[in-house]
Protein backbone atom coordinates (compact mmCIF):
# COMPACT_ATOMS: atom_id res chain seq x y z
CA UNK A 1 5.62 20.72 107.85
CA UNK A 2 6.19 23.13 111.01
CA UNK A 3 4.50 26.33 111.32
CA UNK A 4 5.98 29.23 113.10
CA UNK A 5 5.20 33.50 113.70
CA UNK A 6 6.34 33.63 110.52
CA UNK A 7 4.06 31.29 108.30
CA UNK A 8 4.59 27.46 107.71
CA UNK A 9 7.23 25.78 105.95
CA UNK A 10 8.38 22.48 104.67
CA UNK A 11 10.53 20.64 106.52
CA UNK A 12 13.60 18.11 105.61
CA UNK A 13 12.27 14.55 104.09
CA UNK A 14 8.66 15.92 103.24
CA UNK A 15 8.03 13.63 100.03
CA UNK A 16 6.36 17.06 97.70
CA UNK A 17 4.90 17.05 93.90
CA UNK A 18 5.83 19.90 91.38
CA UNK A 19 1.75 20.97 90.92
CA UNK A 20 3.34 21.89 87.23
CA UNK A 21 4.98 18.83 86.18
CA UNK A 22 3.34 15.91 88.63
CA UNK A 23 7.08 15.49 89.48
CA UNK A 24 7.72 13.81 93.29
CA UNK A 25 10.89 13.92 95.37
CA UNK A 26 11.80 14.52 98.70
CA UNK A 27 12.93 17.97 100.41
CA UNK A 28 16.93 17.01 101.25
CA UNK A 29 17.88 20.28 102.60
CA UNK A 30 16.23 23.56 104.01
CA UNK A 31 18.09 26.58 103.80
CA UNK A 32 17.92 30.60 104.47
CA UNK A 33 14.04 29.98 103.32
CA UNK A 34 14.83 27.56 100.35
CA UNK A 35 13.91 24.11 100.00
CA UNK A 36 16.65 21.86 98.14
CA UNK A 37 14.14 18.73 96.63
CA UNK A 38 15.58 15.33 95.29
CA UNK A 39 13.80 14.54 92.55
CA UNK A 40 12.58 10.37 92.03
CA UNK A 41 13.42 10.03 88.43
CA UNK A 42 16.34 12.01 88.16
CA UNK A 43 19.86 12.61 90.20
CA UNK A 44 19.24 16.12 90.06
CA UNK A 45 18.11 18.95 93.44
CA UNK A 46 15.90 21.32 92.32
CA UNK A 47 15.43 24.52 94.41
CA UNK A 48 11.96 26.10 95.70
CA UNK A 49 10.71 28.33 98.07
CA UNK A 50 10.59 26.86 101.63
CA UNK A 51 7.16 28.60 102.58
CA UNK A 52 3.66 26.54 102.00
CA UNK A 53 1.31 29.10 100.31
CA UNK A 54 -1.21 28.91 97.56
CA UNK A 55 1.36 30.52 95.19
CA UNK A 56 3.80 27.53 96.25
CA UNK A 57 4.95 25.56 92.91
CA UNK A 58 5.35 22.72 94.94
CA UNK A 59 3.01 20.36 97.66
CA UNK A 60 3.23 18.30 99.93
CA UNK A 61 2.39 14.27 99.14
CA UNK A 62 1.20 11.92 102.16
CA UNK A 63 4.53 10.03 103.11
CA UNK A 64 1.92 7.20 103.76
CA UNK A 65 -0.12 7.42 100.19
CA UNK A 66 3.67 6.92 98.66
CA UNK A 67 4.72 3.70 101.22
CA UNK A 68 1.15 2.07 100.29
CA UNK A 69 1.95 2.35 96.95
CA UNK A 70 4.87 0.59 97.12
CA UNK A 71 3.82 -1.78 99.25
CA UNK A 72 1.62 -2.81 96.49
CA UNK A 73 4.41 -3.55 94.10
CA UNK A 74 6.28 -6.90 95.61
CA UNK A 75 10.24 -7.93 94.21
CA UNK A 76 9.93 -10.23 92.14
CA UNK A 77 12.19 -11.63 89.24
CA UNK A 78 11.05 -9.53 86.29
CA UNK A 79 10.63 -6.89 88.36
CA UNK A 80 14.20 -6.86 89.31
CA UNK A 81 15.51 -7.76 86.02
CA UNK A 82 13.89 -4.27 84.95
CA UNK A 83 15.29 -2.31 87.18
CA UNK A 84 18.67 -3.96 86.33
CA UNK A 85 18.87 -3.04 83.34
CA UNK A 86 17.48 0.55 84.08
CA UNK A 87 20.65 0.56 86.97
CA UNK A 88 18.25 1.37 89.78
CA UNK A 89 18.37 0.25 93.13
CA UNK A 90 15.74 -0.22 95.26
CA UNK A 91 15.32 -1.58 99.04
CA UNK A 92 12.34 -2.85 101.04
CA UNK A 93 12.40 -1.99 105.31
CA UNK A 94 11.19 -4.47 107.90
CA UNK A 95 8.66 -1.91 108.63
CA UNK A 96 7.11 -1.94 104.91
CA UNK A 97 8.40 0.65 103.65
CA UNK A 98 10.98 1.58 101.01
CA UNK A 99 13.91 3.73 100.64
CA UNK A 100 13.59 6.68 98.37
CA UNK A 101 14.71 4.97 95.25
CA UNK A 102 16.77 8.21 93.88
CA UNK A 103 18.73 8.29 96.40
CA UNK A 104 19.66 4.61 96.94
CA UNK A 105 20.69 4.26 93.60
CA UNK A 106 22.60 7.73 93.78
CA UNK A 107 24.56 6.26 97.06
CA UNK A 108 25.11 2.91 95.46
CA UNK A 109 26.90 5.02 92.55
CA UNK A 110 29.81 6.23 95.01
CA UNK A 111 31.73 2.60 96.31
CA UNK A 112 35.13 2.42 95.80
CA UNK A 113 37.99 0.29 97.95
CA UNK A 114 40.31 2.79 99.35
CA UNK A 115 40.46 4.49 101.99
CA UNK A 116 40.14 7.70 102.50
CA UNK A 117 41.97 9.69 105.08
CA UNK A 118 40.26 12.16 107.36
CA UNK A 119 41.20 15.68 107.05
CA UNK A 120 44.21 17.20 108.96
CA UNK A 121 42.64 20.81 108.57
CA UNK A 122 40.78 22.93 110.80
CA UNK A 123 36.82 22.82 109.74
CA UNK A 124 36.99 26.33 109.07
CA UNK A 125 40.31 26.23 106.43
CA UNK A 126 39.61 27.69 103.24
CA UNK A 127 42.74 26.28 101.59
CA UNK A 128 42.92 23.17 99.46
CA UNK A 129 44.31 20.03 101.04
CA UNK A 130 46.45 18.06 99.08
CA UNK A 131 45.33 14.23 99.50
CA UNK A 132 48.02 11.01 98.55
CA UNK A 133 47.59 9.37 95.10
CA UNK A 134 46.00 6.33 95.32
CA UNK A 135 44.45 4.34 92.69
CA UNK A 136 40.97 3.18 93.51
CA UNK A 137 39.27 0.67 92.51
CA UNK A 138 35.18 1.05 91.77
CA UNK A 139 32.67 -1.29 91.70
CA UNK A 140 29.30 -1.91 90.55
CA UNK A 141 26.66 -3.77 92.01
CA UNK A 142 24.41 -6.20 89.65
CA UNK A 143 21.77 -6.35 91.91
CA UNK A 144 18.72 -4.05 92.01
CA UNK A 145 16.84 -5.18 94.56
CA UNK A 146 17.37 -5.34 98.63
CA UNK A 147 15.71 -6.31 101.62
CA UNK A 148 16.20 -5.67 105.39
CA UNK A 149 17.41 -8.29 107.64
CA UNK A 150 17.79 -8.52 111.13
CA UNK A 151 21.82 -8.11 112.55
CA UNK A 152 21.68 -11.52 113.41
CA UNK A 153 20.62 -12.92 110.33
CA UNK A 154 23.17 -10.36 108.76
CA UNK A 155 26.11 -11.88 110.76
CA UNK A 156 25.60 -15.21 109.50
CA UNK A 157 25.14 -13.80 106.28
CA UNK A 158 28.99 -11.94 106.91
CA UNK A 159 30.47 -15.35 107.83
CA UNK A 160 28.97 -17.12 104.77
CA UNK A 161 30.74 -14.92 102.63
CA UNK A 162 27.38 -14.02 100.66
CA UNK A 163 26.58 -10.72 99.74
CA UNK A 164 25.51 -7.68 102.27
CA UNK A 165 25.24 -4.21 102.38
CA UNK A 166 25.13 -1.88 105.60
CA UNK A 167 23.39 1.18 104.92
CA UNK A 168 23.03 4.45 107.25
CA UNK A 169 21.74 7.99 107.20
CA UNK A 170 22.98 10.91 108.89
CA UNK A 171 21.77 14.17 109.65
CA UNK A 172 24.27 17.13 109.55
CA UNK A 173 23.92 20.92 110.91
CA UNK A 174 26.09 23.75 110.64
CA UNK A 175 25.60 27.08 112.44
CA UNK A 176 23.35 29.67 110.47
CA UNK A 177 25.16 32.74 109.40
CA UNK A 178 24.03 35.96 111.60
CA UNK A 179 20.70 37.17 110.57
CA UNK A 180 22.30 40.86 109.79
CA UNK A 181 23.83 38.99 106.78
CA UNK A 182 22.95 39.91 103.62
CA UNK A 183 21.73 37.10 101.18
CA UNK A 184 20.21 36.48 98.14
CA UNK A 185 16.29 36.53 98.05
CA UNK A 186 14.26 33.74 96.43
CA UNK A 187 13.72 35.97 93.80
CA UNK A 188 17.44 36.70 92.67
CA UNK A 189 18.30 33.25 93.41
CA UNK A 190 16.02 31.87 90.54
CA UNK A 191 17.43 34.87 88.20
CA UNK A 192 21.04 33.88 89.21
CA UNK A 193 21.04 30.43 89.54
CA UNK A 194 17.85 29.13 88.12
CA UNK A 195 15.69 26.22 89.31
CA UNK A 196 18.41 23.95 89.74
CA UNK A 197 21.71 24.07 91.29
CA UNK A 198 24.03 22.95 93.96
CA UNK A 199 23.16 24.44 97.83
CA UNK A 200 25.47 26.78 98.67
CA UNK A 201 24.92 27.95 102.75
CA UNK A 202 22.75 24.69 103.35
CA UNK A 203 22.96 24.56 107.07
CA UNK A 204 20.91 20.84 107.42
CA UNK A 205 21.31 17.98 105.32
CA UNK A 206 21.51 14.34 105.66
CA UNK A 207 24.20 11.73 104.25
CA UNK A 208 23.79 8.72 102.54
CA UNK A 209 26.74 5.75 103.67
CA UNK A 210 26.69 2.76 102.13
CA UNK A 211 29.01 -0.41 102.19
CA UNK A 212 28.97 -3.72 100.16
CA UNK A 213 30.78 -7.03 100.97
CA UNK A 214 31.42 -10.10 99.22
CA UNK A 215 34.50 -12.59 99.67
CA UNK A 216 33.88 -12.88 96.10
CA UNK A 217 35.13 -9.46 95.04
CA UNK A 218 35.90 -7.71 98.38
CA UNK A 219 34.76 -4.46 100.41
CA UNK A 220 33.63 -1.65 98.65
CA UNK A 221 31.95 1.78 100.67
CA UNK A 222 31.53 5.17 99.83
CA UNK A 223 32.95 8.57 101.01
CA UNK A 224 30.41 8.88 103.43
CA UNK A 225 30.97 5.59 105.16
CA UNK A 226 34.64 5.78 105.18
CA UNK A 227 34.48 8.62 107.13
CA UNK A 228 31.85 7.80 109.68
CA UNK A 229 32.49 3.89 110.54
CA UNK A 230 34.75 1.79 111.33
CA UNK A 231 36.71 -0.93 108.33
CA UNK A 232 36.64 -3.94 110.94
CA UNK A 233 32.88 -5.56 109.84
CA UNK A 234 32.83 -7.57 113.54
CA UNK A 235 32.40 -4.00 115.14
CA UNK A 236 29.19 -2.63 112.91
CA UNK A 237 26.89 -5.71 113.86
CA UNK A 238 26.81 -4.57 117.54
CA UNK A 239 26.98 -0.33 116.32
CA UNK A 240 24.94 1.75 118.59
CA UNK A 241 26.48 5.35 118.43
CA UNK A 242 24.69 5.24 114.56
CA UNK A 243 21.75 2.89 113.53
CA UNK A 244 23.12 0.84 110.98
CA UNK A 245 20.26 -1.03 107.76
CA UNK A 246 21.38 -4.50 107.12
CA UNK A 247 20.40 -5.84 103.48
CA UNK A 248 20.27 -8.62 101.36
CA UNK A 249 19.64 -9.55 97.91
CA UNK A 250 16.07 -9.97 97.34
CA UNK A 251 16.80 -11.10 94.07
CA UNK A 252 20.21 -12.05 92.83
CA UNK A 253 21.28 -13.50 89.10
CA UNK A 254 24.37 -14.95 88.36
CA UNK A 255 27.24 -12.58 86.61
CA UNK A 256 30.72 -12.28 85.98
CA UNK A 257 32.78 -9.24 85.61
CA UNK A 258 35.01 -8.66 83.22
CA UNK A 259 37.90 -5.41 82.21
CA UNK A 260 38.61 -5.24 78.86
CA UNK A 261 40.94 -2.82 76.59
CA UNK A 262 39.77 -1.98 73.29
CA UNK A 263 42.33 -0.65 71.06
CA UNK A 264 42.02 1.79 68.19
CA UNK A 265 41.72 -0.56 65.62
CA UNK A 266 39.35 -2.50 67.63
CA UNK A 267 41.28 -5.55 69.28
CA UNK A 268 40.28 -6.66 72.12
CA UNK A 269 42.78 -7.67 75.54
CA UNK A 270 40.60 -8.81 78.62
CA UNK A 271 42.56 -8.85 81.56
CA UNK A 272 42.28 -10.38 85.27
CA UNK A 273 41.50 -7.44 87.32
CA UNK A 274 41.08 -3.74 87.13
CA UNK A 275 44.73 -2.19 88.07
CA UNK A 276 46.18 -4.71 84.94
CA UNK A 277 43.12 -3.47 82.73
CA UNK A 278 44.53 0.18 83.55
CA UNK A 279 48.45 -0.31 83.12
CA UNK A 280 47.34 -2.37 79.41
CA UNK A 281 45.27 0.72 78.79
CA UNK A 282 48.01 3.19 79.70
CA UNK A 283 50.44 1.08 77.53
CA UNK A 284 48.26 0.72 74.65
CA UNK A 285 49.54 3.92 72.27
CA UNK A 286 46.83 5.91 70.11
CA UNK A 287 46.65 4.81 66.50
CA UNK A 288 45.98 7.20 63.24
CA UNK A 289 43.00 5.96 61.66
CA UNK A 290 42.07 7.32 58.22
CA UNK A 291 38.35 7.55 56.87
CA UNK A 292 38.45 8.39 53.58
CA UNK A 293 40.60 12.09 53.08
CA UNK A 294 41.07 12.75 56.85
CA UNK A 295 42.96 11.22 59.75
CA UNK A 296 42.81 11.62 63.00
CA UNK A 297 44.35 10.35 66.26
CA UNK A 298 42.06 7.72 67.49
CA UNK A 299 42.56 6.64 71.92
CA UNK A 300 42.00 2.88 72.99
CA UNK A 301 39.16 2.31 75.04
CA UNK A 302 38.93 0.83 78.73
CA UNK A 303 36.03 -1.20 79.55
CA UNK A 304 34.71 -2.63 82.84
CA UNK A 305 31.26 -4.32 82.61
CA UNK A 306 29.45 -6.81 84.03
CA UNK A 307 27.38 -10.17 82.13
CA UNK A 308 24.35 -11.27 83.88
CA UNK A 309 22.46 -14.08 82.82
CA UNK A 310 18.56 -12.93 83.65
CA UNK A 311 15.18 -14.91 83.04
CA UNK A 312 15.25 -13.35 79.86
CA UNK A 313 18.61 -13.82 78.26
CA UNK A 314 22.21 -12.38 79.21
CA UNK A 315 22.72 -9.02 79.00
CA UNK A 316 25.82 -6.72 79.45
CA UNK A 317 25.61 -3.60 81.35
CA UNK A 318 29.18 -1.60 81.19
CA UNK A 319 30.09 0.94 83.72
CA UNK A 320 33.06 2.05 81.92
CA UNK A 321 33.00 2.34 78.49
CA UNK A 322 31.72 3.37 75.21
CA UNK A 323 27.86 2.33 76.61
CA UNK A 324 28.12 3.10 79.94
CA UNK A 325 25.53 5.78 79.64
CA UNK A 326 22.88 3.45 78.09
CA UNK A 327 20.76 0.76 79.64
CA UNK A 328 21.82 -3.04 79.98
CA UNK A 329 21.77 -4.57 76.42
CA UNK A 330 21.37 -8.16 75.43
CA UNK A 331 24.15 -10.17 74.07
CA UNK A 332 22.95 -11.23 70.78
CA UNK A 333 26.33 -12.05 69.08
CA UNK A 334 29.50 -14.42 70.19
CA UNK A 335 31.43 -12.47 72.26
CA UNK A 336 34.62 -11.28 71.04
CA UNK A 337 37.72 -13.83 70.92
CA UNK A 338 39.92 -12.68 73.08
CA UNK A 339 43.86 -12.77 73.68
């Protein structure tokens, strides 16, 4: 919190309860008197007045109470088969403490293997930049839960070829406009905009960069590491300019990965990779398919998902496809013959 001449205020990363709901998150952004909060459960900001008063419809939670609490909860195997299957991600510091779970999961959302080139435009350009076509390549990570480990450890972790992630926050600032400005209050906001939306004007803010490696399947890092580090791994194990989070697999259960097309009238074609799984999908045609009196034009469906074989049984969680909205599921049939 920091208190000024004119009252006190949250500041960025207080963890805060709704005193409605009993809802937690942490403040991501503080702008123009606003506080932008990242709610636990959800992927969602919500927006609240930046001022601490007894009106306030949100507190402020001891960071401390929350890192004790999960302090109390240790990884273990059914632990991370749960949060599998819910496709969270969570990740256990060297100090004891945890990153917010929200938004590691929400980072770990965003890898994909291209690159992608820094902007040729001036900061302040208004107009659209038109970027090359590139087909990129996503992946998912089946494993939920990560632990910090020293860079050295971490480079002989590299050179084995075994699984890593480098992880990294940065804070970002832009100039506030000129206080003569005229802007919204906090009371038109919530008319226009409600209680949740994006943050238009946020002048702080902090980015999430993540990158996984495997020889296995390759290099995969998001938007926000591609911009701020460098591709060559050797380089990031001796990084100073930005501290850099090496992580393991606490846990870690064998999978395989797998692209499938499903056509309309429900044949199945696995393939060996993901650009063949999307040139068979763009060559498979639609199909009529008649239920009783009506017909309709009926797409084929492209699947990427992964098979992990848990403590419990083996379990499918897609991340493309007709279920890739629901929760890992358990494989109780054969799987489908393939061709």
């Amino acid at each position: 919190m920091e208190t000024t001449v004119d009252g006190t205020f949250f500041q960025e990363e207080d963890y805060v309860r709704i005193k409605s709901t009993g809802e937690t998150g942490r403040v991501n952004a503080i702008a123009g008197g606003v506080a932008y909060v990242l709610m636990d459960t959800t992927d969602e900001s919500r927006v609240f007045a930046a001022y601490i008063d007894e009106d306030a419809a949100i507190e402020r939670v001891g960071a401390e109470n929350t890192t004790e609490v999960h302090n109390s909860i240790p990884f273990s195997a059914q632990l991370s088969e749960q949060w599998l299957l819910e496709r969270s991600y969570h990740a256990q510091l060297l100090n004891g403490k945890e990153l917010s779970v929200a938004t590691f999961t929400e980072t770990m959302k965003g890898l994909i293997d291209i690159a992608v080139p820094r902007s040729a435009q001036s900061a302040e350009s208004r107009l659209p930049e038109e970027q090359p076509r590139q087909k990129s390549s996503t992946f998912s990570v089946p494993i939920s839960t990560w632990q910090e480990i020293t860079p050295a450890e971490a480079r002989i972790t590299y050179q084995q070829g075994k699984p890593l992630l480098f992880y990294s926050e940065h804070t970002w600032e832009h100039e506030q406009e000129e206080s003569g400005v005229w802007s919204l209050n906090r009371d038109m906001r919530t008319i226009i905009y409600g209680n949740t939306f994006s943050q238009p004007g946020a002048t702080v803010g902090t980015a999430y960069a993540v990158c996984y490696h495997d020889t296995r399947h390759g290099t995969f890092s998001n938007v926000a590491w591609k911009t701020r580090f460098s591709s060559d791994a050797d380089q990031l194990f001796d990084h100073h300019k930005q501290p850099i989070t090496f992580l393991s697999p606490s846990t870690e259960f064998p999978f395989t990965t797998h692209y499938t097309v499903i056509a309309p009238d429900g044949h199945v074609t696995e393939y060996p990779g993901h650009v063949a799984a999307l040139e068979g999908f763009e060559s498979t045609p639609m199909q009529e398919v008649t239920h009783g009196n009506t017909a309709r034009l009926v797409a084929p469906h492209f699947c990427h998902y992964h098979e992990v074989t848990c403590p419990s049984g083996i379990y499918r969680l897609e991340f493309f496809g007709p279920r890739m909205h629901e929760q890992g599921y358990k494989l109780t049939e054969q799987p489908l013959a393939l061709v």
